[in-house]
Protein backbone atom coordinates (compact mmCIF):
# COMPACT_ATOMS: atom_id res chain seq x y z
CA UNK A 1 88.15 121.99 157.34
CA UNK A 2 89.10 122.64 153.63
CA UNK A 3 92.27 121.16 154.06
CA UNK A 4 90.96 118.07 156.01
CA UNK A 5 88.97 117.12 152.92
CA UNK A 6 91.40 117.78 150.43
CA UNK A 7 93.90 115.58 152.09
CA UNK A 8 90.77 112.64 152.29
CA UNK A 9 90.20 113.65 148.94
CA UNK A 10 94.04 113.62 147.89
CA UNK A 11 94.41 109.81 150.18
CA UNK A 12 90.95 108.03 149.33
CA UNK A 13 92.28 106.57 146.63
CA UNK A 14 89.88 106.21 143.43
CA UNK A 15 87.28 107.87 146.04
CA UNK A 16 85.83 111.12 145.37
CA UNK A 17 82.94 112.63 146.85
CA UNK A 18 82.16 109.06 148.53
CA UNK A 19 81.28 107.44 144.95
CA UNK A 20 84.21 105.26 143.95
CA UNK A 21 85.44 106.28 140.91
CA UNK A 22 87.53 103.33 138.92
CA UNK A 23 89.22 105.75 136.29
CA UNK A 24 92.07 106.42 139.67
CA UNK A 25 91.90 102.43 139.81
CA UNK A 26 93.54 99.86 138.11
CA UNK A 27 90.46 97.29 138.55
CA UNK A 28 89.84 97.46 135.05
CA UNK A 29 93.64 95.99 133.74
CA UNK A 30 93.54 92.81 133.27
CA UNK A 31 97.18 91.96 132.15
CA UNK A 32 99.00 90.73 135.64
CA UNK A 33 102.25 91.47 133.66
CA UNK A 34 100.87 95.57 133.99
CA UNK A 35 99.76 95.12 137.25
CA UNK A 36 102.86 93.79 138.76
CA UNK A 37 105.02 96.60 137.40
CA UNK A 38 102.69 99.19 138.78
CA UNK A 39 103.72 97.34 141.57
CA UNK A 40 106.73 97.86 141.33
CA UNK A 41 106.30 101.33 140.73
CA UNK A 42 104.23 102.02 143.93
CA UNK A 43 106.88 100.30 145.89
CA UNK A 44 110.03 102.52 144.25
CA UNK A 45 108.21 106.00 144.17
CA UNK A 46 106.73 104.95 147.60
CA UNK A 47 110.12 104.21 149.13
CA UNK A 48 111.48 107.33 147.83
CA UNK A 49 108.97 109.80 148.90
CA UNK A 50 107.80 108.63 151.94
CA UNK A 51 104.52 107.92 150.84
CA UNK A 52 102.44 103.91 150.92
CA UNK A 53 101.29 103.90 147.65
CA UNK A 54 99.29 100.92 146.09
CA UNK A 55 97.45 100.44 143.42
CA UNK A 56 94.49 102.15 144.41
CA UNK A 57 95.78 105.45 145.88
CA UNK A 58 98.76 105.79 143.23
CA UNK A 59 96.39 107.94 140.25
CA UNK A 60 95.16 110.02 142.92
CA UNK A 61 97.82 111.06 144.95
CA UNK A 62 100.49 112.08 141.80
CA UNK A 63 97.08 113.81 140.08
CA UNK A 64 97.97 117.60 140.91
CA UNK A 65 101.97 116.52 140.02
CA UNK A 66 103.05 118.01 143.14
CA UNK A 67 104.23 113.97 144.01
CA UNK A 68 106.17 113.43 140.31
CA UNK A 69 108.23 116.88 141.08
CA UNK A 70 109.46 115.71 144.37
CA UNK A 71 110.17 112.49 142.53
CA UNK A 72 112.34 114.96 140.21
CA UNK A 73 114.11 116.47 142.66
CA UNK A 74 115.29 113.18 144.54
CA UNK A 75 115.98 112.05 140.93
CA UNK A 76 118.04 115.03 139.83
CA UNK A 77 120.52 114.24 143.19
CA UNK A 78 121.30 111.59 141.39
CA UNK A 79 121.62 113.70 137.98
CA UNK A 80 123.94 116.12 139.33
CA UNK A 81 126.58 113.11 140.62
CA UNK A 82 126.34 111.12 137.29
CA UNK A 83 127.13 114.27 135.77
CA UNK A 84 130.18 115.15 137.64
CA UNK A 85 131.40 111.57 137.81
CA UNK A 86 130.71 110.60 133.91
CA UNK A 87 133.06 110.67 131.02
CA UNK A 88 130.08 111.79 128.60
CA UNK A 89 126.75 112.65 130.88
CA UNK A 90 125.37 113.14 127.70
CA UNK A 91 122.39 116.08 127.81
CA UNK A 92 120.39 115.43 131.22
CA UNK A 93 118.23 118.23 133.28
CA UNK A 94 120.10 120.94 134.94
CA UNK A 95 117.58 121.29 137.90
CA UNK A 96 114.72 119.86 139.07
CA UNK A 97 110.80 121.32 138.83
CA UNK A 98 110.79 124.84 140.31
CA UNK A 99 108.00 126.95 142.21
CA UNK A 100 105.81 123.45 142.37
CA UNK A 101 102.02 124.43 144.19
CA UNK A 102 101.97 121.49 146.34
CA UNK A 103 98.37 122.44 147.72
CA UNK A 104 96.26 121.89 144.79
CA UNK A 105 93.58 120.15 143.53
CA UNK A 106 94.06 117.91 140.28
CA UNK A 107 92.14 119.44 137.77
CA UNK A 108 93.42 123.29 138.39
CA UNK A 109 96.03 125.27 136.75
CA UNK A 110 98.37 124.72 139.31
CA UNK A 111 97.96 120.82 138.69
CA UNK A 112 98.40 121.48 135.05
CA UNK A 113 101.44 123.78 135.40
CA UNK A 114 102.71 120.81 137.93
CA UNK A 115 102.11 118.47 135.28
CA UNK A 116 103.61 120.56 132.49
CA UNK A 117 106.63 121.41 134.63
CA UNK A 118 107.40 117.53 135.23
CA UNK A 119 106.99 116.19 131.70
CA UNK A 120 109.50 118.71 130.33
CA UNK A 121 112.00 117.97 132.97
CA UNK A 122 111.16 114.28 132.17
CA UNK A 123 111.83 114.80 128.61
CA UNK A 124 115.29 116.86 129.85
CA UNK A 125 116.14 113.31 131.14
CA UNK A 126 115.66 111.16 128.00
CA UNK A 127 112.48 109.95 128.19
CA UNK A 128 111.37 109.44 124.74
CA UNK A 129 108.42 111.82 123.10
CA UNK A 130 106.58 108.59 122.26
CA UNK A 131 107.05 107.56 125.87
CA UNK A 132 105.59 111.17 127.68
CA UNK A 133 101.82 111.16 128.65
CA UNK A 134 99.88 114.02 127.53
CA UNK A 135 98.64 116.35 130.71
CA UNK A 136 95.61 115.19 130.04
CA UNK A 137 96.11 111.38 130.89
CA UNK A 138 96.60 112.37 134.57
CA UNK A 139 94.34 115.51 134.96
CA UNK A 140 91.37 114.34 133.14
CA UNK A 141 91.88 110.44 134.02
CA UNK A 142 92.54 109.66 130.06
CA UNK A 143 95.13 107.20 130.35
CA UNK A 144 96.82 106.07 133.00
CA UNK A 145 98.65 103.47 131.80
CA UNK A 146 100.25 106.46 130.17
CA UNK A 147 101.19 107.73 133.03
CA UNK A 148 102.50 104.67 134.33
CA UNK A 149 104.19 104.04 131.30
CA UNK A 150 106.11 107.22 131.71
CA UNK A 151 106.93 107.13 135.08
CA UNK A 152 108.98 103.24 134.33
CA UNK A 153 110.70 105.46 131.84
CA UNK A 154 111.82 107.42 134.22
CA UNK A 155 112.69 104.80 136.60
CA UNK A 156 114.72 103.63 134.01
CA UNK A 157 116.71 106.80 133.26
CA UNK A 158 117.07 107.31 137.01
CA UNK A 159 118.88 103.76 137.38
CA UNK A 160 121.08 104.70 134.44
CA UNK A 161 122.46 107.79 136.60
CA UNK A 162 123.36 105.42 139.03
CA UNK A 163 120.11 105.60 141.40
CA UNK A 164 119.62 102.85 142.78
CA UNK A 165 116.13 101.21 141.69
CA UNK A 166 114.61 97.70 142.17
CA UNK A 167 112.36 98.11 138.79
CA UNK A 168 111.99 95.91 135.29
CA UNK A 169 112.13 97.49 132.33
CA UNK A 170 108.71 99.09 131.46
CA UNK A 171 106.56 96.61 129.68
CA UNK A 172 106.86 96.66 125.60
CA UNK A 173 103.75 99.10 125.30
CA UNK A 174 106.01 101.50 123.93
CA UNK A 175 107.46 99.31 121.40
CA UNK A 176 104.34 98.34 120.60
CA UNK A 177 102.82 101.17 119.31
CA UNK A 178 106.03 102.61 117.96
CA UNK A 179 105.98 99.83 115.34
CA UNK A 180 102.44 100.78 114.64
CA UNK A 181 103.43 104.27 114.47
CA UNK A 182 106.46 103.69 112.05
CA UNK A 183 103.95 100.90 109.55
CA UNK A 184 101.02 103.67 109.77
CA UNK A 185 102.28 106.62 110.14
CA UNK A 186 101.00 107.90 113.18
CA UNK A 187 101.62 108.08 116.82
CA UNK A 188 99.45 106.20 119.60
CA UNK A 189 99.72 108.40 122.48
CA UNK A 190 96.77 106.79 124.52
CA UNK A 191 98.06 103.74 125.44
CA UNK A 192 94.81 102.74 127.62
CA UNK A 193 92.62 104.24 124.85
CA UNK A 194 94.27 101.70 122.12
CA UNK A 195 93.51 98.97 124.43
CA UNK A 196 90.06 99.28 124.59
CA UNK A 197 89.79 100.37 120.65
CA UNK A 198 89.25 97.01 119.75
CA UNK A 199 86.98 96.00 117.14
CA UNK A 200 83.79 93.48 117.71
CA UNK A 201 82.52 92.04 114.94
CA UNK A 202 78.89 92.05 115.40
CA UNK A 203 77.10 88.94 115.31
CA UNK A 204 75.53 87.76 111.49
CA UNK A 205 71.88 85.45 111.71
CA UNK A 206 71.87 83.63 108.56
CA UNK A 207 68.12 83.51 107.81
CA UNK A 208 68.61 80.60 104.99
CA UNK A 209 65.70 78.21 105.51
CA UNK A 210 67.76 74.58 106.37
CA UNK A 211 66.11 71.39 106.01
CA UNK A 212 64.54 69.97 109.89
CA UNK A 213 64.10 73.45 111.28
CA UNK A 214 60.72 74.35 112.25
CA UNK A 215 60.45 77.16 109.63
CA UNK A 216 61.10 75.00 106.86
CA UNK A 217 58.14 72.70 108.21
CA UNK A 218 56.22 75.55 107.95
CA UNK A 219 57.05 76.20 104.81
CA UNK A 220 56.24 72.58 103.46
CA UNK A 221 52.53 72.62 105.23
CA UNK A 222 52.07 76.29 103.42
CA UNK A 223 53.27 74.60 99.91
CA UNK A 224 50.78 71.63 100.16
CA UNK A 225 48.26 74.00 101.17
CA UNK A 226 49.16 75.92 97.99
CA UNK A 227 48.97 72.34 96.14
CA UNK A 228 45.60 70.73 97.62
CA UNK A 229 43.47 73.59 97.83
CA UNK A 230 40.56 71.45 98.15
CA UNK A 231 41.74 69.78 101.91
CA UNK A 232 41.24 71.92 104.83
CA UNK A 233 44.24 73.19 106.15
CA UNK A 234 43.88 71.97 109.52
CA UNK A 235 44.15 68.48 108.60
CA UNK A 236 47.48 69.52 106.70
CA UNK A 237 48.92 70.68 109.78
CA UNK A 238 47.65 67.82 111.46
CA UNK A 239 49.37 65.68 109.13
């Protein structure tokens, strides 16, 4: 029974405990441009593993990392030829993700050691530090454009050892914040976070009096009442 609703759990997809939860969701991205390479992404990592995955179901099902490391070890296939058929490999991963907990749940240690063990194999492979989610963007639902974000980097890498992969470059996000990184000195690891960080300028009432509103009538019939203090002020009003 425990393993009947971990796997609902695990293939819900942005569903937990029956209350939809849109953090797993891409609902709230706007940009179709985003959207249609997480497409893309569902389609390649689906096709590789086995697996439908779709926009809804994608955050959940990678969560515990158990998904990414069989994604590393299909990848690495691919590694190990490139490296024996290459002039200059260059430095690439020696081996996949080892002693992976596939039966997890996404926020234990396993999940983070799953997480941990794919990002530095990741990084093994070339993806830029800029480019590498933190653990937390996946296990605590922090960013998963992130996430996403990573896992085109590592589409790309995989193409460039000859796997074969029907994906667009990532989108500039990367770029992006790099050049705000190298004009202010720091690094903008939450991609998602940075989108929503924008500032609203909250709205000024000017409370100048202008001539035809119905204050500054009111303040006329007060100044002749000021004036005529012998007429009653009821006829002023009147007036």
């Amino acid at each position: 029974k425990q393993w009947y609703q971990r796997r609902v759990a695990i293939t819900a997809g942005g569903k937990t405990g029956g209350k939809y939860d849109r953090r797993m969701s891409f609902d709230d991205v706007k940009d179709e441009r985003m959207l249609v390479m997480v497409d893309k992404l569902c389609v390649w990592m689906g096709t590789i593993l086995g697996e439908k995955l779709n926009r809804e179901n994608l955050i959940s099902q990678i969560r515990n990392g158990s998904f990414m490391c069989q994604l590393a070890e299909v990848i690495q296939e691919s590694v190990d030829d490139y490296k024996n058929s290459a002039e200059d490999p260059g430095s690439l991963p020696s081996k996949p993700p080892q002693n992976i907990k596939v039966d997890c749940s996404g926020r234990s240690m396993e999940a983070r050691e799953n997480v941990n063990k794919f990002l530095t194999w990741a990084r093994e492979l070339g993806v830029p530090e800029s480019s590498i989610f933190l653990p937390d963007d996946l296990l605590k639902l922090k960013g998963k454009m992130n996430v996403v974000n990573t896992l085109l980097f590592v589409a790309r890498r995989a193409k460039d050892c000859g796997m074969a992969a029907d994906i667009d470059a990532p989108p500039k996000i990367a770029n992006a914040f790099k050049g705000l990184e190298e004009k202010f000195g720091k690094k903008f690891d939450h991609t998602a976070e940075a989108f929503r960080s924008e500032k609203k300028q909250l709205r000024t009432v000017s409370t100048k009096l202008v001539a035809g509103s119905a204050w500054k009538v009111v303040q006329k019939k007060i100044d002749m009442i000021l004036q005529l203090p012998g007429k009653p002020a009821y006829e002023i009003f009147r007036a």
